[in-house]
Protein backbone atom coordinates (compact mmCIF):
# COMPACT_ATOMS: atom_id res chain seq x y z
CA UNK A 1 -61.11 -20.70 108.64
CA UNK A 2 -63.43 -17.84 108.36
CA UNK A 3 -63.51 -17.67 111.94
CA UNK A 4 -60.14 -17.15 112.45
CA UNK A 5 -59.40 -14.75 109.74
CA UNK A 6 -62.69 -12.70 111.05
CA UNK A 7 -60.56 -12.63 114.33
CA UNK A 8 -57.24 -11.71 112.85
CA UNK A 9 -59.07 -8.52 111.29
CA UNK A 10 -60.37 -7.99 114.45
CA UNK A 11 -57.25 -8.18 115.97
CA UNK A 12 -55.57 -5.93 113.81
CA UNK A 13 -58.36 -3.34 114.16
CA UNK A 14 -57.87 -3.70 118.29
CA UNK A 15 -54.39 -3.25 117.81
CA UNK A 16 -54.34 -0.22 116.10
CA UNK A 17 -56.71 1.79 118.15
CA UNK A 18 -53.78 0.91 120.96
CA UNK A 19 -50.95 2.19 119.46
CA UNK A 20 -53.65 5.20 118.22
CA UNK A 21 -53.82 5.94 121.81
CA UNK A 22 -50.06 5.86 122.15
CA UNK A 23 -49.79 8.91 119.79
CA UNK A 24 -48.96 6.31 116.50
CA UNK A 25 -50.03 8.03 112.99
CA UNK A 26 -51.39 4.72 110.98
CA UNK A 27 -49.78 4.75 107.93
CA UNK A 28 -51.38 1.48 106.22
CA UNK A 29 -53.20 -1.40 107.24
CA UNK A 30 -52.65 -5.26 105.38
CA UNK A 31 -49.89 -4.22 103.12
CA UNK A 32 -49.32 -6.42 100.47
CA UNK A 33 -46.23 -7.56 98.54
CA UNK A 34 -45.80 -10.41 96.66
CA UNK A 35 -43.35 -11.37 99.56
CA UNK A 36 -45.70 -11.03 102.21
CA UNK A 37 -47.69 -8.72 104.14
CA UNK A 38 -47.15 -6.28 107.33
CA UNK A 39 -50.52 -5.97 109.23
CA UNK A 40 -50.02 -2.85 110.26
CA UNK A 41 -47.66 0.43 109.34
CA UNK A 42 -46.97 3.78 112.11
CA UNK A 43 -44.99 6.24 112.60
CA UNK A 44 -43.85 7.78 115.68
CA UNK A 45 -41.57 10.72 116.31
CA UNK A 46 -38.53 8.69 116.08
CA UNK A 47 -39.41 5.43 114.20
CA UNK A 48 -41.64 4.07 111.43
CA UNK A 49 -42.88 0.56 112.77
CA UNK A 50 -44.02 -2.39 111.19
CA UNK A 51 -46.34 -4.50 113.20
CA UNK A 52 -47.38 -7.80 113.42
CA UNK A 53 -50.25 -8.51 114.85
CA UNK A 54 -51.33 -12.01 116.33
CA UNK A 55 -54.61 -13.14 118.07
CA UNK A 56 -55.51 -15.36 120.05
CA UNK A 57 -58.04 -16.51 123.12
CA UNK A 58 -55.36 -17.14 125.65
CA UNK A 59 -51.69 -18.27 125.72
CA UNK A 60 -52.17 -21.46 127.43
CA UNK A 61 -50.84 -23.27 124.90
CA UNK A 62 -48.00 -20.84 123.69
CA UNK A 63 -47.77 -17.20 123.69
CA UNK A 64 -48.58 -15.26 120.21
CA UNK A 65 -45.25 -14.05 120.00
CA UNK A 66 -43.52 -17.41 119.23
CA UNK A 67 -46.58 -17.36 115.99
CA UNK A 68 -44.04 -15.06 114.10
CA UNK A 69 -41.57 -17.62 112.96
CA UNK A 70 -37.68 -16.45 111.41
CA UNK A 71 -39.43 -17.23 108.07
CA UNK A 72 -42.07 -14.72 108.68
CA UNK A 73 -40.24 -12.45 110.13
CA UNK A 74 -38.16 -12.58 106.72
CA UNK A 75 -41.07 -12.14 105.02
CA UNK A 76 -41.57 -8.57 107.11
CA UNK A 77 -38.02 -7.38 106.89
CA UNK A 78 -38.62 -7.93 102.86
CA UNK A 79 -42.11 -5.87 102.67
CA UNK A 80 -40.89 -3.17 104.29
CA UNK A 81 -37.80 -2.56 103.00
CA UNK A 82 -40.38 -2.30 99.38
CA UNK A 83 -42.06 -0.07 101.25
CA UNK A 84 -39.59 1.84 102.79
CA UNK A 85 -38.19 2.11 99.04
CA UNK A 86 -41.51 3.46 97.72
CA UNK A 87 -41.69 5.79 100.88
CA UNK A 88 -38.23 7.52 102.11
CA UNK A 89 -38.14 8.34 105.54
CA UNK A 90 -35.26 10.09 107.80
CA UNK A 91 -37.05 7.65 110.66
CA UNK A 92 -35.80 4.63 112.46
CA UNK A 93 -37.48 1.44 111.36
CA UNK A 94 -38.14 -1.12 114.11
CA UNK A 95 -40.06 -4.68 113.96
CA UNK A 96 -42.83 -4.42 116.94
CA UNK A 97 -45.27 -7.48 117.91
CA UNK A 98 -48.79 -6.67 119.44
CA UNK A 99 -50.18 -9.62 120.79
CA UNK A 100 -53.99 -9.61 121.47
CA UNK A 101 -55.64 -11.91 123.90
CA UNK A 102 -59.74 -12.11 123.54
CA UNK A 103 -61.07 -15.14 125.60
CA UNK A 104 -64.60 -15.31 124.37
CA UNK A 105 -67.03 -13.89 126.06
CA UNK A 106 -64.89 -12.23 128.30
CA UNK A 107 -64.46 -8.09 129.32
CA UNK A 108 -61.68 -6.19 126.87
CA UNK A 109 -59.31 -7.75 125.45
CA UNK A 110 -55.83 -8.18 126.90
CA UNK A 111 -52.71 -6.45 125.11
CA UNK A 112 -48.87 -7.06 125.35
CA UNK A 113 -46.54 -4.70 123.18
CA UNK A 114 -43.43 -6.00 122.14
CA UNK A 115 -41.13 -3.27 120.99
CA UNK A 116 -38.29 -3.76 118.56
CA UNK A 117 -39.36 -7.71 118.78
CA UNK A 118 -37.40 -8.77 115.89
């Protein structure tokens, strides 16, 4: 378990260096509601995004995307609209997936963005 949560950090911390690189302002990292929590929170010029972030070591067995479920996804919509209530904005919101793909032992890690996912 600690392995995998050690790796979802890790994830997350992969992920936003990315969208860093993309010109994304990090707004807040793990943000917590009693409803759930959005891994990661940017901003671009036209949207505020909420990310989820999943990790794996390949997608052999299924690709990371089909990891955020309708209930989770629920779960999002319902953080950030508390958020977005505790933090007006004239932006867009959208729902974006980062998927990040580490086989062990292996070069850089392998990223697919998934814009407006959900």
């Amino acid at each position: 378990m600690a392995k995998a949560k050690l790796s979802g950090h890790w994830g997350e911390a992969v992920a936003a260096e990315y969208l860093r690189r993309r010109r994304y302002q990090l707004l807040a990292c793990n943000y917590h509601t009693r409803f759930g929590e959005i891994d990661l929170i940017v901003k671009s010029l036209r949207y505020i995004v909420f990310v989820e972030v999943k990790t794996r070591q390949d997608d052999r067995f299924a690709q990371a995307r089909e990891f955020v479920t309708e209930r989770k996804q629920a779960r999002v919509r319902t953080s950030a609209q508390i958020w977005l209530e505790n933090n007006p904005t004239p932006l867009q919101p959208r729902f974006d997936v980062i998927e990040v793909y580490a086989p062990e032992g292996e070069g850089k890690p392998r990223i697919v963005h998934l814009k407006d996912a959900f």
